[in-house]
Protein backbone atom coordinates (compact mmCIF):
# COMPACT_ATOMS: atom_id res chain seq x y z
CA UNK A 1 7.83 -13.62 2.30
CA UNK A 2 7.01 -15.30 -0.75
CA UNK A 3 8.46 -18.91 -1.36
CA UNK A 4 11.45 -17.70 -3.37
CA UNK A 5 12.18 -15.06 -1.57
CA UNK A 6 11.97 -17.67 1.46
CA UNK A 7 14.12 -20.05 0.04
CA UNK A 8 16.67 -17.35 -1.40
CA UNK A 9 16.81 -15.74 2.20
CA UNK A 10 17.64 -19.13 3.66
CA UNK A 11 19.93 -20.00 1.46
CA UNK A 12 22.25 -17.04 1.55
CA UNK A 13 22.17 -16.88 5.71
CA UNK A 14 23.31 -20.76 5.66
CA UNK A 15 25.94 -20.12 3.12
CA UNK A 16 27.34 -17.59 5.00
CA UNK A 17 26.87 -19.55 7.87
CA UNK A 18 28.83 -22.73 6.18
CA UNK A 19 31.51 -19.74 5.03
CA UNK A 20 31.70 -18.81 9.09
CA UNK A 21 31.00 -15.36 7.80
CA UNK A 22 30.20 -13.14 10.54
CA UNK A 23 28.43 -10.84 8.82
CA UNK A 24 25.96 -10.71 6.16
CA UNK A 25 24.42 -7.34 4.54
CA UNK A 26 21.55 -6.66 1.92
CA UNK A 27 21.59 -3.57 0.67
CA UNK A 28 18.92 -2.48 -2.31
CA UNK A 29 20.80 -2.45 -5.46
CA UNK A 30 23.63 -5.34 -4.95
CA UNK A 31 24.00 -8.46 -4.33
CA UNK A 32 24.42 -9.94 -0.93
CA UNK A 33 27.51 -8.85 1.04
CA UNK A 34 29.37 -10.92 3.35
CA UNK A 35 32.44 -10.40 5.83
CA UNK A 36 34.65 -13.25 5.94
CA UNK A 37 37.98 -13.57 7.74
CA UNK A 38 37.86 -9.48 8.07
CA UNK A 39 37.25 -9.36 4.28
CA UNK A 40 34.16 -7.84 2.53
CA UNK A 41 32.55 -9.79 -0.65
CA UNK A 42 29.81 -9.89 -2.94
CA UNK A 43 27.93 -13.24 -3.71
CA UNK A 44 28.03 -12.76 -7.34
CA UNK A 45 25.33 -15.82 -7.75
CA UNK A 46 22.69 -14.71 -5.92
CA UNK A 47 19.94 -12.17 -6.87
CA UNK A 48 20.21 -8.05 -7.20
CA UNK A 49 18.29 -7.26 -3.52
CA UNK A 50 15.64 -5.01 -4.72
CA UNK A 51 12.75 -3.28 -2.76
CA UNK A 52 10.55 -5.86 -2.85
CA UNK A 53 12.84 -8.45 -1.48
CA UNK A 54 13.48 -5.99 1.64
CA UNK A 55 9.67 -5.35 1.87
CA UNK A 56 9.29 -8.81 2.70
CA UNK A 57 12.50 -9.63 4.30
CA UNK A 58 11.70 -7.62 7.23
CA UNK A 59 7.99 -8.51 7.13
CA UNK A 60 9.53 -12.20 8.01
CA UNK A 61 12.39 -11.16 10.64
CA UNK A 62 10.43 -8.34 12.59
CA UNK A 63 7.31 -7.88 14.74
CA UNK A 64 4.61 -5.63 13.23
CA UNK A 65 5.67 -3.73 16.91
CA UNK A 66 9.42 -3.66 15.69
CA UNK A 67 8.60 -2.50 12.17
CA UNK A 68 6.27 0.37 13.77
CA UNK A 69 9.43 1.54 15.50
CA UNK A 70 11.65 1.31 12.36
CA UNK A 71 9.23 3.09 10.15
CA UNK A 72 9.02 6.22 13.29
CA UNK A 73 12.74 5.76 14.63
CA UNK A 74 14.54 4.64 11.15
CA UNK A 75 16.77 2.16 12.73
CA UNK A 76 15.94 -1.01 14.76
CA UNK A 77 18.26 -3.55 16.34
CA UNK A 78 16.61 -7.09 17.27
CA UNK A 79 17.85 -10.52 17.52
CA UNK A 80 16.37 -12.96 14.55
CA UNK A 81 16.76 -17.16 14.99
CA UNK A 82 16.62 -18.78 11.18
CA UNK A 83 17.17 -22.02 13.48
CA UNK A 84 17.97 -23.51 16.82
CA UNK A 85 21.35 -23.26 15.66
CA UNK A 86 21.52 -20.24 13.30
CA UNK A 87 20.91 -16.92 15.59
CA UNK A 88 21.78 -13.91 14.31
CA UNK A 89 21.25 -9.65 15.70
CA UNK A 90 19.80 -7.40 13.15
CA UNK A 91 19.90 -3.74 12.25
CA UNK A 92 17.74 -2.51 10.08
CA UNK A 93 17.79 0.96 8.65
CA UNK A 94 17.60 3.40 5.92
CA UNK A 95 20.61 4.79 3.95
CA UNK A 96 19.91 7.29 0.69
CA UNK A 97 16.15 6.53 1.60
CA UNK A 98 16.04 2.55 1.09
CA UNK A 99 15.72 -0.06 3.58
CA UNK A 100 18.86 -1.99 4.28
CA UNK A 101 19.18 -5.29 6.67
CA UNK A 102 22.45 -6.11 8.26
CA UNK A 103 23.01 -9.67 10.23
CA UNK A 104 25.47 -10.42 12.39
CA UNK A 105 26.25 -14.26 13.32
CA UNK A 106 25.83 -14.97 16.68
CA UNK A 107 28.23 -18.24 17.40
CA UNK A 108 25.91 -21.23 17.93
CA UNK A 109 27.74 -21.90 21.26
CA UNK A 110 29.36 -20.18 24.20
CA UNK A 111 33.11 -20.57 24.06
CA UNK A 112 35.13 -21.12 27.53
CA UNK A 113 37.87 -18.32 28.18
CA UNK A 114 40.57 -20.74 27.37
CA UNK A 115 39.25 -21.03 24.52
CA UNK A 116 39.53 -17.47 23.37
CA UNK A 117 43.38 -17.11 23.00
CA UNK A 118 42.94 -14.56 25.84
CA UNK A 119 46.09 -13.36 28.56
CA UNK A 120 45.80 -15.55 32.11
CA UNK A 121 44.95 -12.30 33.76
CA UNK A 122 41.58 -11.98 31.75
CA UNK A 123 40.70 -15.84 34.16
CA UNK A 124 41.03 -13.42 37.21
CA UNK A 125 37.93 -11.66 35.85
CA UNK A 126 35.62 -13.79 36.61
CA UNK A 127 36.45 -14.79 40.40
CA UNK A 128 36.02 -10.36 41.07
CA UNK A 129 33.56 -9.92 43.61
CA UNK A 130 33.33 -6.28 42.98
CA UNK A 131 34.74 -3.41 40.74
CA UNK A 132 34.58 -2.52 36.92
CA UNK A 133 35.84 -4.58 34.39
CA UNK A 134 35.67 -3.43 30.31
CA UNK A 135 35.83 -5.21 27.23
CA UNK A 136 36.76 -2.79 24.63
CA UNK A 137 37.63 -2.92 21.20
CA UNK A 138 36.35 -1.98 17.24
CA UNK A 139 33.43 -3.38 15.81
CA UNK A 140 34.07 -7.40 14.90
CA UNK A 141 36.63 -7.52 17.38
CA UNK A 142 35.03 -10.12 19.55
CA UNK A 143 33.78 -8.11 22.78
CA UNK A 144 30.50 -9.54 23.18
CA UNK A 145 32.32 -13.37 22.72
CA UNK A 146 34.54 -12.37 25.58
CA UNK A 147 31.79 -10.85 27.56
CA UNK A 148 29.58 -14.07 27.63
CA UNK A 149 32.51 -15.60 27.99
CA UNK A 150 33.39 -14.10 31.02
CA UNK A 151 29.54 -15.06 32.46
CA UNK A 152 29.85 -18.88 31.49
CA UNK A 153 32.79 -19.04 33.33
CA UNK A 154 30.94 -17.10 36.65
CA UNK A 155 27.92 -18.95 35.94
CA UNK A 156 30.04 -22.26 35.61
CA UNK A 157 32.72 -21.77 38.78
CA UNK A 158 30.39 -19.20 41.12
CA UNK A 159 26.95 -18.78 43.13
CA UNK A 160 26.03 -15.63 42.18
CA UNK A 161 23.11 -13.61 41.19
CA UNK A 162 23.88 -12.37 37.47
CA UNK A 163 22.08 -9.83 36.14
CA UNK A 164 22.58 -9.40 32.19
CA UNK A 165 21.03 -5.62 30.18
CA UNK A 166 20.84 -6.24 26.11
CA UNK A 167 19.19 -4.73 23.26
CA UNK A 168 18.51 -7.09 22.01
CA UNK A 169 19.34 -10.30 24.12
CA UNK A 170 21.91 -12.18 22.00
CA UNK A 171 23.02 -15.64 24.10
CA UNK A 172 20.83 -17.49 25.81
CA UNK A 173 21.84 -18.42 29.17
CA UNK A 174 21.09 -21.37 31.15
CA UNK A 175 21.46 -21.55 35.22
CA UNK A 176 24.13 -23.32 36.44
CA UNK A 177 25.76 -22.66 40.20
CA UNK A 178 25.22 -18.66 39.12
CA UNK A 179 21.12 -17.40 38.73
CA UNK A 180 21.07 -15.93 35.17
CA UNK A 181 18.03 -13.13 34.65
CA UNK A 182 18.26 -11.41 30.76
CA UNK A 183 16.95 -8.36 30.75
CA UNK A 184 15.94 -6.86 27.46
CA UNK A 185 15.53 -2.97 27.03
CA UNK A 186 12.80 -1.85 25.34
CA UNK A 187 10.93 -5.09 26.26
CA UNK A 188 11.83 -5.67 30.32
CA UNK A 189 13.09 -2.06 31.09
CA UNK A 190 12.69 1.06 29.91
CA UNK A 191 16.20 2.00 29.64
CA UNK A 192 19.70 1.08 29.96
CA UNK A 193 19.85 3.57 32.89
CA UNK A 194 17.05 2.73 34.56
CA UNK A 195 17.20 -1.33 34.52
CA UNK A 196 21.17 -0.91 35.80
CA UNK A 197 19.80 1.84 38.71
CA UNK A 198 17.19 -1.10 39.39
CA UNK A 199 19.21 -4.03 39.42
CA UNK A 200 22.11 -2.03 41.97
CA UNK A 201 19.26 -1.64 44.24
CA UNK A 202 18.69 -5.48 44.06
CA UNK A 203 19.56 -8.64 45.60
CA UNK A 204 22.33 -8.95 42.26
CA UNK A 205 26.33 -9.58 42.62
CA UNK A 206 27.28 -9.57 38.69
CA UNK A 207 25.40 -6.80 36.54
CA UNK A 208 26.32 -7.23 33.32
CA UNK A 209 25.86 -4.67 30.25
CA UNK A 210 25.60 -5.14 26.89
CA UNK A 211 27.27 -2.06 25.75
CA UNK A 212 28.57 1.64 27.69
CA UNK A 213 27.28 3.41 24.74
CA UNK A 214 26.10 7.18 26.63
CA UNK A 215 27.16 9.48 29.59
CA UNK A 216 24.38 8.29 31.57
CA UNK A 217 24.86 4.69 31.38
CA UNK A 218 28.51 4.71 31.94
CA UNK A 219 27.90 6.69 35.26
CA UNK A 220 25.50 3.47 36.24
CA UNK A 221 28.38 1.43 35.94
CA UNK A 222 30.28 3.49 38.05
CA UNK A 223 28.08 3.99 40.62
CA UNK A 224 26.86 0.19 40.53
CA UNK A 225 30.73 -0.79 40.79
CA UNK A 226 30.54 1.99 43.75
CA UNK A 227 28.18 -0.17 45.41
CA UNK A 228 30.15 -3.39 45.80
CA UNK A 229 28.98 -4.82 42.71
CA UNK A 230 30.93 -6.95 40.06
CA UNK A 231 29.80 -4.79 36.65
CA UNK A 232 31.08 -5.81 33.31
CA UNK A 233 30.53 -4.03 30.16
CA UNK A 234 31.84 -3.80 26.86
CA UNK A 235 33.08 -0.14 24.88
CA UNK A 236 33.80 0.39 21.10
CA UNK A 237 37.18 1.87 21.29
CA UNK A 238 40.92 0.60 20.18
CA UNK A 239 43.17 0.82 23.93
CA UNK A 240 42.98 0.55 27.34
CA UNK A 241 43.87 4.51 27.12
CA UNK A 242 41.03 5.57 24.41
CA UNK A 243 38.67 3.50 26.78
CA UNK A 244 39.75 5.86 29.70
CA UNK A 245 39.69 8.82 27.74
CA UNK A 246 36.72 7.73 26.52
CA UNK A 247 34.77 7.72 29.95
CA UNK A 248 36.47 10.66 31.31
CA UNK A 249 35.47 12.58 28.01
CA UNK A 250 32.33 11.80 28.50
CA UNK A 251 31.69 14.75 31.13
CA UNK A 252 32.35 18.18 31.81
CA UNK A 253 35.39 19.38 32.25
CA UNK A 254 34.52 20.68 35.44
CA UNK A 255 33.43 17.15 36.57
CA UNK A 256 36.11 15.10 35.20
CA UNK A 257 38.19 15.37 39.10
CA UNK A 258 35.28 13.55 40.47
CA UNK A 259 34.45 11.24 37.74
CA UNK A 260 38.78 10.27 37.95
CA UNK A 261 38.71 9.93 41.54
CA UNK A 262 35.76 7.41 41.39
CA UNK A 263 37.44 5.28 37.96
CA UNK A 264 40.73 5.37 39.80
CA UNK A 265 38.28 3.69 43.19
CA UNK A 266 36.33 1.20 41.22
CA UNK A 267 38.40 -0.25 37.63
CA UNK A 268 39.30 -3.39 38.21
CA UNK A 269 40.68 -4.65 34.70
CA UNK A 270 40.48 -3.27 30.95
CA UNK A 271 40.99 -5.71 28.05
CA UNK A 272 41.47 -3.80 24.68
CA UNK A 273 41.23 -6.60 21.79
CA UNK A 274 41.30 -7.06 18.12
CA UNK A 275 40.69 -10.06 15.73
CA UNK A 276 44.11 -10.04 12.85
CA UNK A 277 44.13 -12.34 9.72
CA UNK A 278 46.07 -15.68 10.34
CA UNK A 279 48.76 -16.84 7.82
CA UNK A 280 46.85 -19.46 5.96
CA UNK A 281 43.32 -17.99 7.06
CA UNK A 282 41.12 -17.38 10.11
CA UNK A 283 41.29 -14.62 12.90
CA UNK A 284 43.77 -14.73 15.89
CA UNK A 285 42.69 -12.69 18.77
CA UNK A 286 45.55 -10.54 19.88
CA UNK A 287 44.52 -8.03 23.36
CA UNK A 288 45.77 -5.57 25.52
CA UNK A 289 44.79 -6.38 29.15
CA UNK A 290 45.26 -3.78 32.28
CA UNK A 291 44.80 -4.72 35.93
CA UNK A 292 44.91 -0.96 37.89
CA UNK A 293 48.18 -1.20 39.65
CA UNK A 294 48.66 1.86 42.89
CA UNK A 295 50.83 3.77 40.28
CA UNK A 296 48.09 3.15 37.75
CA UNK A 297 45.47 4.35 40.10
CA UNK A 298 47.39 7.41 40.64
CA UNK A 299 47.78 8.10 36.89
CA UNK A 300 44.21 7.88 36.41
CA UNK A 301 43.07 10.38 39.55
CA UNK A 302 45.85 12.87 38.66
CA UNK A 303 44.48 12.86 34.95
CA UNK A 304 48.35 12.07 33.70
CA UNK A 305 46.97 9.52 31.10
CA UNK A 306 49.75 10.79 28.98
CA UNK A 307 52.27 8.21 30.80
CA UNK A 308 49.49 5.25 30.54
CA UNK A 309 50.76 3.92 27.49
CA UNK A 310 54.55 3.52 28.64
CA UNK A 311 53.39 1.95 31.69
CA UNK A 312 51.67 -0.43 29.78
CA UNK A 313 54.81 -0.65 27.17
CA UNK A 314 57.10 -1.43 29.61
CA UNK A 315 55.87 -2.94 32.59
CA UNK A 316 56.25 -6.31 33.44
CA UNK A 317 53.73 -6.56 36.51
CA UNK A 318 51.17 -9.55 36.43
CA UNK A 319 48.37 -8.16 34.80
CA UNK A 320 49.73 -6.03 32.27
CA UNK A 321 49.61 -7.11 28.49
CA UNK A 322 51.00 -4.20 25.99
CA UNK A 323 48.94 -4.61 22.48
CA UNK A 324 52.13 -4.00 20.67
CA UNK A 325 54.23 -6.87 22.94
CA UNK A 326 51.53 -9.37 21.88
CA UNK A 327 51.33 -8.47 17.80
CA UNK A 328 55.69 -8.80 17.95
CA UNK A 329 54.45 -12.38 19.59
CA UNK A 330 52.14 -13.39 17.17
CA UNK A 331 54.88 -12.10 14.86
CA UNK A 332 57.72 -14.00 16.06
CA UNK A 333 55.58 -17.43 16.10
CA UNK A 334 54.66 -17.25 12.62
CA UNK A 335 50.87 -16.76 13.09
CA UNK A 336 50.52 -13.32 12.02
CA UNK A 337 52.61 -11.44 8.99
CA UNK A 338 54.51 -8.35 10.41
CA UNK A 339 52.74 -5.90 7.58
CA UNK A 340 49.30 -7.05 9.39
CA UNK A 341 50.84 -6.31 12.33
CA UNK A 342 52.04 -2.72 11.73
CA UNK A 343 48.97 -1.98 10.31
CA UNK A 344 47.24 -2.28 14.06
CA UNK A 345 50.10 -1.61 16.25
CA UNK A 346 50.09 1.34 18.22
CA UNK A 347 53.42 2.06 17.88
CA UNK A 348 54.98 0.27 14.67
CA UNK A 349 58.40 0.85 14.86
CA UNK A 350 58.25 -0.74 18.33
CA UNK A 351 56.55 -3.81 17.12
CA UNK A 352 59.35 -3.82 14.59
CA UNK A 353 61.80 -3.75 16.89
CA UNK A 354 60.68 -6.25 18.93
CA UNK A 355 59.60 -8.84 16.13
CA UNK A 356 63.59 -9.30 14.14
């Protein structure tokens, strides 16, 4: 990259940075984008990205390997460090036949669950010897935070033999009581599949995946869980119930008794969470958090996921979090505004009836 370019590059990603952005986007044709607070915005002072600028914006934050694979495959996801303390995971791809670059911040730091704003049940995690436990939520809603979270506080408080599958790795671990191995795919494994088959058949007590993005990997996390292992992983949908829904959906009908038999066996906690705009600025996290109760359990096997959500709504079991009881809180204390709310509840008028 040439020296303006250089310094241009740098200077937007530190901006940002300084802005606590957590996104940043160049796209050929505009001027940088960047999400802060939720919110989408141009920097108005900065150069029109051309091709040029991408040309050699990607010749500085990729591998002549990873640009091989983006030229043949059109997309490429890889971690980029401007800095020991700026870190950031890329995709780079093509839209309307130009290059475009997206960054994501990845927080300098790992935050402790208490920290996080998270239910007390989401603590009990982390002592789970065994079983299935999901992080699930929209894009920007703070998964992978919780996720590592959730290993700091195993590798902090536990002996254990953590196993961790990315693409690409995003925080660096170091051992404390636990054994931390990172294992990239594409770089230490094949596949998704095949480094979680691997690591059930090893010496590990915490597998940890980045994402349950595909039929094939979500049946290694079942089948690791199966084995007596702790397996945490995150999912990209909105509730505990689109998570199920999700997994179950993700087979043939004539499977699904099996596949429902063998969630009902092995979940062990769900936490469904979204970041909302604070009054006065800045994100709150506000989450949904399951622990499988026997009646839960028997939901799941008999495929009655219709009656999940007023279990969740009105149940008052240790454990159970409703989405919509925690935006009335946030509500009620002033943090969040009740139009925000309604806008992510799952059931407004309930939220409204619980926030006068």
């Amino acid at each position: 990259m040439g020296t303006t370019d250089s310094i241009t590059f740098n200077r937007i990603l530190t901006t940002a940075a300084s802005w606590h952005a957590s996104d940043v986007h160049f796209i050929i044709g505009s001027g940088p984008i960047v999400r802060v607070d939720g919110k989408l915005s141009t920097l108005d002072n900065e150069p029109i990205i051309n091709a040029e600028f991408m040309e050699a914006l990607t010749a500085t934050i990729l591998t002549d390997g990873q640009r091989q694979e983006l030229t043949k495959q059109k997309e490429i996801v890889a971690a980029y460090s401007l800095n020991p303390q700026l870190r950031f995971k890329i995709t780079a791809f093509y839209q309307r036949g130009s290059l475009s670059v997206s960054f994501h911040l990845i927080a300098a730091k790992l935050h402790r669950l208490a920290e996080l704003g998270l239910p007390p049940a989401v603590q009990n995690f982390s002592r789970l010897t065994k079983g299935l436990v999901l992080i699930t939520g929209p894009y920007g809603s703070g998964k992978t935070t919780t996720l590592n979270a959730l290993v700091n506080e195993i590798n902090e408080q536990r002996v254990a033999n953590v196993v961790t599958i990315e693409q690409p790795i995003e925080y660096l671990f170091v051992n404390n009581k636990s054994v931390i191995e990172q294992r990239e795919v594409g770089r230490d494994a094949l596949s998704f599949e095949q480094a979680i088959t691997a690591a059930t058949r090893e010496d590990v007590d915490v597998i940890v995946v980045a994402e349950a993005n595909s039929t094939g990997v979500i049946t290694g996390l079942l089948d690791a869980a199966e084995a007596s292992r702790l397996v945490i992983s995150t999912m990209p949908t909105e509730s505990v119930l689109a998570s199920i829904e999700k997994i179950l959906n993700s087979y043939p009908a004539d499977e699904q008794p099996k596949v429902r038999v063998q969630l009902a066996n092995v979940l062990t906690g769900i936490v469904s969470q979204r970041l909302l705009p604070k009054v006065g600025g800045g994100l709150v996290l506000v989450a949904e958090v399951m622990v499988p109760t026997a009646p839960i359990r028997a939901v799941i096997r008999d495929g009655a996921l219709f009656q999940l959500t007023n279990v969740l709504q009105t149940s008052r079991e240790a454990g159970l979090v409703s989405f919509d009881r925690g935006l009335a809180k946030l509500v009620q204390d002033g943090v969040i505004l009740l139009d925000d709310a309604l806008l992510y509840a799952q059931d407004p008028a309930y939220v409204k009836s619980l926030s006068r």
